[in-house]
C-alpha atoms as a PDB file:
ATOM      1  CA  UNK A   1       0.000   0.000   0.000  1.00  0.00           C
ATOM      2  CA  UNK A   2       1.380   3.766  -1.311  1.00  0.00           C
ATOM      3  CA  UNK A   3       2.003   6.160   1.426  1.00  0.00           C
ATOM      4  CA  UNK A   4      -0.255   9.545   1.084  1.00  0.00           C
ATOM      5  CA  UNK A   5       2.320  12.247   1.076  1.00  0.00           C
ATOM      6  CA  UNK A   6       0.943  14.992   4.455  1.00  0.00           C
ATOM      7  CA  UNK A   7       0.901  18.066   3.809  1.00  0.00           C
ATOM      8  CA  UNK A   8       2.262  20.610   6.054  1.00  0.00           C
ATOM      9  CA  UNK A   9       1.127  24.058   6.062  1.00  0.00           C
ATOM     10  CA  UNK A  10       3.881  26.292   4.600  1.00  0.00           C
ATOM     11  CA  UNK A  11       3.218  28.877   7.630  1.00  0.00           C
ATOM     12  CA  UNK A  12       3.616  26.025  10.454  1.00  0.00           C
ATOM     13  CA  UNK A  13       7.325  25.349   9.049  1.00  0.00           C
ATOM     14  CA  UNK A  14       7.698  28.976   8.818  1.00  0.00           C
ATOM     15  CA  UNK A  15       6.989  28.985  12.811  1.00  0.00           C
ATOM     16  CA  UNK A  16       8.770  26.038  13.331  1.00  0.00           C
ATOM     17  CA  UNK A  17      11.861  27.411  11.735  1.00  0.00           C
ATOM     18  CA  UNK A  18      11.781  30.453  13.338  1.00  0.00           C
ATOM     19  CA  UNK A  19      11.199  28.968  16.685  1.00  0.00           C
ATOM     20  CA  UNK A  20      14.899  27.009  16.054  1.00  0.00           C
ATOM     21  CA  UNK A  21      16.366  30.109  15.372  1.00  0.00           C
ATOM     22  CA  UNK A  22      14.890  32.333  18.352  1.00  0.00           C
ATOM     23  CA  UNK A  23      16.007  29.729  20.378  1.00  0.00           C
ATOM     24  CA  UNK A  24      19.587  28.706  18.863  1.00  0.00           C
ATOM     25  CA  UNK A  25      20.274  32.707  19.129  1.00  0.00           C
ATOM     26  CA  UNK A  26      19.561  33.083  23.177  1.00  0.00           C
ATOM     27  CA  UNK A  27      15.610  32.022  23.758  1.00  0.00           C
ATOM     28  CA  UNK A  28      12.499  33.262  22.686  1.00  0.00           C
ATOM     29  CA  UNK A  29      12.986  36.899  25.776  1.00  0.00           C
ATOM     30  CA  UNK A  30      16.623  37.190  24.881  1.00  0.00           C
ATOM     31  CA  UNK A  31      17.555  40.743  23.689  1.00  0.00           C
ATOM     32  CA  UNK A  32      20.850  41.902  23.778  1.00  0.00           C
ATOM     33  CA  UNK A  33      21.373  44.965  26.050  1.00  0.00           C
ATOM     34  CA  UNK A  34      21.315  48.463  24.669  1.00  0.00           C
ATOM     35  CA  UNK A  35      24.543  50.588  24.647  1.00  0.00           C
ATOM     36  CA  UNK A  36      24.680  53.369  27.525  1.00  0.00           C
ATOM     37  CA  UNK A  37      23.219  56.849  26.724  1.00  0.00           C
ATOM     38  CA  UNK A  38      25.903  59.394  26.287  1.00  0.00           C
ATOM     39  CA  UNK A  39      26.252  62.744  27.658  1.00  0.00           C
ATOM     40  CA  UNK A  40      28.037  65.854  27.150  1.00  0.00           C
ATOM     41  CA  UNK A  41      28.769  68.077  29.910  1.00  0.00           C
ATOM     42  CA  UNK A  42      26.428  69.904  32.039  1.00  0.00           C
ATOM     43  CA  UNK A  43      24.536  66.998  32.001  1.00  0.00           C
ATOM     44  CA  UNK A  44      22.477  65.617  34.864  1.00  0.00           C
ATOM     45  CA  UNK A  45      22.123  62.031  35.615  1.00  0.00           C
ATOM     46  CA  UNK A  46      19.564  60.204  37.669  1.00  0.00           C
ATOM     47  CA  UNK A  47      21.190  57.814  39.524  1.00  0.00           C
ATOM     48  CA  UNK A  48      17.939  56.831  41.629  1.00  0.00           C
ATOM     49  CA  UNK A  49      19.500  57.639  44.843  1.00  0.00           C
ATOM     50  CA  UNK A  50      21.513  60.758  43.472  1.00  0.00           C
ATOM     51  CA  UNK A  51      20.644  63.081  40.858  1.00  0.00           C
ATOM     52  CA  UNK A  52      24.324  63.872  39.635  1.00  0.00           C
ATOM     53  CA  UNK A  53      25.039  66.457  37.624  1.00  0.00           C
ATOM     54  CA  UNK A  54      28.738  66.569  35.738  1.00  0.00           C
ATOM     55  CA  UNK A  55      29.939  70.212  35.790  1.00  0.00           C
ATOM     56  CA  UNK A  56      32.885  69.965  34.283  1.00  0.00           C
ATOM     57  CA  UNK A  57      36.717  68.534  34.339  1.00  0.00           C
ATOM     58  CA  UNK A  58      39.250  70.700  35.116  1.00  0.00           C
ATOM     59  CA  UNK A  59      43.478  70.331  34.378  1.00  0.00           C
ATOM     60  CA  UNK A  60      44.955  71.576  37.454  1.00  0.00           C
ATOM     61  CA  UNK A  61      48.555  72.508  36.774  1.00  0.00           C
ATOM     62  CA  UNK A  62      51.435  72.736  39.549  1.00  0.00           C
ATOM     63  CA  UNK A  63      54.650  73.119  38.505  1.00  0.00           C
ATOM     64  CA  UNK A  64      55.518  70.242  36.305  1.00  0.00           C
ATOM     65  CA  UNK A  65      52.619  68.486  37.844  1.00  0.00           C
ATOM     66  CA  UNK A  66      48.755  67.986  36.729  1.00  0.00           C
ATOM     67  CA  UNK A  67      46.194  66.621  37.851  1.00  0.00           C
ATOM     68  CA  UNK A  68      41.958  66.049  36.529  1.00  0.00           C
ATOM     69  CA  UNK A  69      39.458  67.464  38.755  1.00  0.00           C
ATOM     70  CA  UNK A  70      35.928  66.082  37.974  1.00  0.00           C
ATOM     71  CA  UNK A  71      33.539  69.105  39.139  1.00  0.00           C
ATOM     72  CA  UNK A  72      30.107  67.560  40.384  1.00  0.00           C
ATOM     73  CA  UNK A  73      27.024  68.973  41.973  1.00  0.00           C
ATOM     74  CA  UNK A  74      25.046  66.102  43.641  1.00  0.00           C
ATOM     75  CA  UNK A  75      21.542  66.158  45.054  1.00  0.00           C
ATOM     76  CA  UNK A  76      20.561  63.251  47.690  1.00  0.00           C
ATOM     77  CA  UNK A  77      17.304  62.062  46.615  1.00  0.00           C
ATOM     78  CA  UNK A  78      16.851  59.999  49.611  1.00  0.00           C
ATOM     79  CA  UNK A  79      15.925  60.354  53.031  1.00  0.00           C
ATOM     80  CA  UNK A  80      19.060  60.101  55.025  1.00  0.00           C
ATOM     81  CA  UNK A  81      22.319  61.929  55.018  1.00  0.00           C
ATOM     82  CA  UNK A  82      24.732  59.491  52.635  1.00  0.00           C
ATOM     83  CA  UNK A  83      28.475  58.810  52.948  1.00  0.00           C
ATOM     84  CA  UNK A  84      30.665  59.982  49.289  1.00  0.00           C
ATOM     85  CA  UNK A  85      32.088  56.852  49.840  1.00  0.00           C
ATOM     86  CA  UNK A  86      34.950  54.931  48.259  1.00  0.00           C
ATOM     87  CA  UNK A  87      35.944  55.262  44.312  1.00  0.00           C
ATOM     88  CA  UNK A  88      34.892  51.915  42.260  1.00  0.00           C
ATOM     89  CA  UNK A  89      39.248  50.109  42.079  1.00  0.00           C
ATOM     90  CA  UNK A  90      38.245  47.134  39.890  1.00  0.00           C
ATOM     91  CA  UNK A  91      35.162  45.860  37.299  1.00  0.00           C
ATOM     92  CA  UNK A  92      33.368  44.322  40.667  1.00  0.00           C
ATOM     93  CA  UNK A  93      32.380  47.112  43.441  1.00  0.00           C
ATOM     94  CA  UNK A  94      30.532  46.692  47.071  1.00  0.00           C
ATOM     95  CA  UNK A  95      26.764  46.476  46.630  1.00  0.00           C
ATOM     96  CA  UNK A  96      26.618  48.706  49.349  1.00  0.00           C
ATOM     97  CA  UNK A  97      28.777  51.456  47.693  1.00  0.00           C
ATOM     98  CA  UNK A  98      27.967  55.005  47.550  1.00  0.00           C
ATOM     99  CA  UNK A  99      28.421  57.764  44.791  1.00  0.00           C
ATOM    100  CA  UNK A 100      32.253  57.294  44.489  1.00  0.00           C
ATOM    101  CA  UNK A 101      31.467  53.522  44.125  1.00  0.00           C
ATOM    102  CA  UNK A 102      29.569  54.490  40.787  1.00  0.00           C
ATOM    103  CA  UNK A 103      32.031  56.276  38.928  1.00  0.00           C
ATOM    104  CA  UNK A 104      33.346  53.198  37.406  1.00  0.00           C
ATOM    105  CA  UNK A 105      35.711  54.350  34.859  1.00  0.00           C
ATOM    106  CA  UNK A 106      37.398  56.377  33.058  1.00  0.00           C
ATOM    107  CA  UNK A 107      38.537  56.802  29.326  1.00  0.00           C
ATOM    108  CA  UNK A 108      41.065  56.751  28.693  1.00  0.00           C
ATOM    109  CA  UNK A 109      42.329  55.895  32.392  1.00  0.00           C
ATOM    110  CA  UNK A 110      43.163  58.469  34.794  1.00  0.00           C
ATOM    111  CA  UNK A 111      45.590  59.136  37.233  1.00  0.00           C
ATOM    112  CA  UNK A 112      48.794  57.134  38.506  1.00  0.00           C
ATOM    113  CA  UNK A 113      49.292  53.463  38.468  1.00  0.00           C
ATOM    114  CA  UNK A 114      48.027  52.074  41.337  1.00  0.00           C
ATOM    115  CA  UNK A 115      46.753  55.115  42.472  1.00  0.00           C
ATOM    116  CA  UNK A 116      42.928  55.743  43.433  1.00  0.00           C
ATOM    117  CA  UNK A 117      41.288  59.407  43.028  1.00  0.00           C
ATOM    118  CA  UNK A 118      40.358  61.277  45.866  1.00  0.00           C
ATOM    119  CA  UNK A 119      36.987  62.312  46.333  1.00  0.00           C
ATOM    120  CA  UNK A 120      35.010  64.998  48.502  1.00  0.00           C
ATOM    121  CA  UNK A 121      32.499  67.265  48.899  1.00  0.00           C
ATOM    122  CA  UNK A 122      33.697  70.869  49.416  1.00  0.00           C
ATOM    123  CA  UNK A 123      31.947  73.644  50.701  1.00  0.00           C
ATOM    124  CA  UNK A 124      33.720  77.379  51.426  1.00  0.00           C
ATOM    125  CA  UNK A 125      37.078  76.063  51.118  1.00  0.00           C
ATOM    126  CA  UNK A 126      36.131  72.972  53.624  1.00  0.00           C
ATOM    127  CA  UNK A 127      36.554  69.286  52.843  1.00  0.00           C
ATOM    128  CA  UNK A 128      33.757  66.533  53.987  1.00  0.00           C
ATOM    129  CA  UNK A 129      32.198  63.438  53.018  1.00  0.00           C
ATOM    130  CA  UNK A 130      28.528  63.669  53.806  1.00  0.00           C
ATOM    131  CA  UNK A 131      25.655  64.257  51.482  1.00  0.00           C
ATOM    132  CA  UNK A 132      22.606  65.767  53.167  1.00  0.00           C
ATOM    133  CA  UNK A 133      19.259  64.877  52.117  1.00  0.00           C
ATOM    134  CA  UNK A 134      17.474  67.326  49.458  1.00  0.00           C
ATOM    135  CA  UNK A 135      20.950  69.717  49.098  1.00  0.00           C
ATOM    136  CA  UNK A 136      22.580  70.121  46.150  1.00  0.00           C
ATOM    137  CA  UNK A 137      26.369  69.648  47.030  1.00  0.00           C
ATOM    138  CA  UNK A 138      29.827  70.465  44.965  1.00  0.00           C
ATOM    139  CA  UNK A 139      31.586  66.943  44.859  1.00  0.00           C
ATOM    140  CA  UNK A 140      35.164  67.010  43.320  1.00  0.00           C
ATOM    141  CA  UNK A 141      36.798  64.122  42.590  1.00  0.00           C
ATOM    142  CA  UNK A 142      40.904  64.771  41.820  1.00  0.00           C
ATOM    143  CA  UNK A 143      42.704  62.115  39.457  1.00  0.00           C
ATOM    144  CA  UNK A 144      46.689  62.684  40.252  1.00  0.00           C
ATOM    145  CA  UNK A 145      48.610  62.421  36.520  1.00  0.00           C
ATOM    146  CA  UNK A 146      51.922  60.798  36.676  1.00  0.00           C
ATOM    147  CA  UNK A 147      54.726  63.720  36.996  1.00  0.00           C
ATOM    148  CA  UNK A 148      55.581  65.092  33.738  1.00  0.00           C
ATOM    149  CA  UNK A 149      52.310  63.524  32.271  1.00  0.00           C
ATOM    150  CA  UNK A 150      49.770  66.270  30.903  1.00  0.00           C
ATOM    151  CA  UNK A 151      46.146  65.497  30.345  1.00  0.00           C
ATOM    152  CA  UNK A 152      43.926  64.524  27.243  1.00  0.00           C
ATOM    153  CA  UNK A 153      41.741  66.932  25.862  1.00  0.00           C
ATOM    154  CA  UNK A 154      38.489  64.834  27.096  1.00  0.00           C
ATOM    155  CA  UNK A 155      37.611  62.576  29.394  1.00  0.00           C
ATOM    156  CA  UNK A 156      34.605  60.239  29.072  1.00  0.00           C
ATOM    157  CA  UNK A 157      32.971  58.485  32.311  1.00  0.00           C
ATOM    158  CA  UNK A 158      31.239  55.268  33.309  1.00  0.00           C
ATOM    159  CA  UNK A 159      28.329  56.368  35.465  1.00  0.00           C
ATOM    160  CA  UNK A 160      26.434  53.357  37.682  1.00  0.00           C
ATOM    161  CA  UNK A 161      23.359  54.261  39.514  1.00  0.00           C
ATOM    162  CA  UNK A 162      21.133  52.519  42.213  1.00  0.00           C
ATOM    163  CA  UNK A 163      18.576  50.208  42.965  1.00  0.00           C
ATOM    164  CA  UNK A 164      16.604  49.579  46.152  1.00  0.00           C
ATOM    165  CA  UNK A 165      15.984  45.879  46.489  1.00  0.00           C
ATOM    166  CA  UNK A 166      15.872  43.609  49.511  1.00  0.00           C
ATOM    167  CA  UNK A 167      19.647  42.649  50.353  1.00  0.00           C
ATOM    168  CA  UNK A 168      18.715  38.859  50.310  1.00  0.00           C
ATOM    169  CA  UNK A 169      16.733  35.782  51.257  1.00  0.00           C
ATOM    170  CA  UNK A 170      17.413  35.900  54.792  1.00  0.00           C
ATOM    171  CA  UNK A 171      17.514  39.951  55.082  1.00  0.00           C
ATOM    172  CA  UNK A 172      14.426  41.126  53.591  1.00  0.00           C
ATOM    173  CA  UNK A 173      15.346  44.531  54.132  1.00  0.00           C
ATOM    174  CA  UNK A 174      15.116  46.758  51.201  1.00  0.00           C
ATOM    175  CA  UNK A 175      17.990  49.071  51.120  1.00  0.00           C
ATOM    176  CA  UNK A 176      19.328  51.083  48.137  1.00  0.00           C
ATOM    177  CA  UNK A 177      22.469  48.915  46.478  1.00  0.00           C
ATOM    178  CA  UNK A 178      24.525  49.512  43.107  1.00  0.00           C
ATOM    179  CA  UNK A 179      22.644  48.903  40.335  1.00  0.00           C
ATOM    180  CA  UNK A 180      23.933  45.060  38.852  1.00  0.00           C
ATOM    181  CA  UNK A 181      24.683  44.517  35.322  1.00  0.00           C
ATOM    182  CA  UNK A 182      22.907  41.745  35.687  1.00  0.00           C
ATOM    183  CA  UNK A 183      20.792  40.818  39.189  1.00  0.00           C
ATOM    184  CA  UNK A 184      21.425  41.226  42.521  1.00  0.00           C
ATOM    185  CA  UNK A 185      22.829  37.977  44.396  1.00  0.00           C
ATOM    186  CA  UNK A 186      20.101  36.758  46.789  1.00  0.00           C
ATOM    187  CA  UNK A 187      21.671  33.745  48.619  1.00  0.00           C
ATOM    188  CA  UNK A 188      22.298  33.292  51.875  1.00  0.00           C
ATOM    189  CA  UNK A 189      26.047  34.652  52.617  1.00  0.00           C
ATOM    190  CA  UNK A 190      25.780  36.698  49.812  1.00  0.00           C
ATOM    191  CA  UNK A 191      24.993  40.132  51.257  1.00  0.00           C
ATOM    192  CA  UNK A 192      28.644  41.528  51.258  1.00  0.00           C
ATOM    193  CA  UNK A 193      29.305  39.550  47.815  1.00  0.00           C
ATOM    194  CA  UNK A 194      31.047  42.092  44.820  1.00  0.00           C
ATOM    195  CA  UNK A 195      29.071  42.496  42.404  1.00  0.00           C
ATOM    196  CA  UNK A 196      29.283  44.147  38.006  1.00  0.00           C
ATOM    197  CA  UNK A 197      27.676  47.345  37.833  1.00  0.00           C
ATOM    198  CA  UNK A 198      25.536  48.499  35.480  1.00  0.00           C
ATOM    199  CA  UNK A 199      27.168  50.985  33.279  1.00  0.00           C
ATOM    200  CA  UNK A 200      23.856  53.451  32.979  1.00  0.00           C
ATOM    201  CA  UNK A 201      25.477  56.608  31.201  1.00  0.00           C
ATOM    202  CA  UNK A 202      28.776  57.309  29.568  1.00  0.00           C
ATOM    203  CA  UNK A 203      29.510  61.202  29.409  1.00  0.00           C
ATOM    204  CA  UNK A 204      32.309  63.169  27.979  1.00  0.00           C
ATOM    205  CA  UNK A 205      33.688  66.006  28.991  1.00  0.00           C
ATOM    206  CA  UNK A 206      36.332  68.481  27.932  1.00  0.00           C
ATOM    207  CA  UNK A 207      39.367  69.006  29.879  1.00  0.00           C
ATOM    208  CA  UNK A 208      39.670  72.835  30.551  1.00  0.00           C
ATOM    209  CA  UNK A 209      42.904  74.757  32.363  1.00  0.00           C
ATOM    210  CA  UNK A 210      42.065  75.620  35.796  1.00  0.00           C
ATOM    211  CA  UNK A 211      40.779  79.351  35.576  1.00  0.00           C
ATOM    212  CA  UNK A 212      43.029  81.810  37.643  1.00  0.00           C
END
């Protein structure tokens, strides 16, 4: 007995193809992640926790010696007074960070080998590290250049904002944490764990001599 050829509607194979393909590229949800907005200078970035505006970036020249000054005015969105904090040192940063753990990087690099910026808020010629809720502060963070070493003519930065998530499983408490590239670990143990920040703006700015 001859076998009836079955006949397969030409739009089912059209599915079923596409369905191999969808899923041979990533899954059926899988869409690859969209570059960081870029800024110029002047511009203001909500970080969640921080509205941060980049003033500009200054060359400060002594002697034979320079340095980058990042010029910042930051508002605290939140309800306590916040800690500057420590500068981001490596691709992974505390969870618990604070603005100077969200200026991830800078290109090209900054600064001496093996050196960290300094960072603080200043206020009539007085250094501090606290942020005050609802004021609009001066931040400056300093980037000290290798001696004889002059800087570029632009600088462009890796901003990383804020999220305010439970910390994990066993610590329901939702506190505001860097912002992951990817999700925040939940396990039990992992509330001090390092985590990839998300890289939320990228903006350039010109590198000006220090006005007399």
């Amino acid at each position: 007995m001859s076998r009836r050829p079955v006949l397969v509607p030409v739009v089912a194979l059209l599915s079923v193809s596409g369905l191999g393909v969808t899923a041979g590229t990533g899954g059926l949800d899988t869409e690859p992640d969209s570059p960081p907005k870029q800024y110029q200078a002047g511009a203001t970035i909500d970080q969640k926790l921080f509205k941060t505006q980049f003033v500009k970036a200054v060359d400060v020249a002594e002697g034979d010696r320079h340095a980058v000054e990042l010029v910042l005015k930051v508002t605290n969105e939140g309800d306590t007074t916040e800690s500057v904090g420590a500068m981001a040192t490596g691709p992974k940063v505390s969870r618990h960070g604070r603005l100077g753990s969200t200026i991830l990087k800078t290109t090209p690099p900054l600064g001496k080998p093996d050196s960290y910026p300094e960072i603080g808020v200043w206020s009539h010629g007085v250094r501090s590290f606290q942020l005050h809720p609802g004021i609009t502060h001066t931040v400056v963070i300093r980037y000290d250049l290798p001696e004889g070493a002059t800087p570029p003519e632009k600088v462009t930065v890796d901003v990383g904002g804020f999220v305010e998530e439970p910390v994990s499983r066993r610590d329901p408490r939702e506190l505001w944490q860097v912002e992951p590239d990817k999700d925040l670990p939940t396990g039990a143990g992992d509330e001090m764990a390092l985590i990839e920040p998300k890289v939320i703006a990228q903006v350039t700015l010109p590198i000006r001599p220090e006005e007399a």
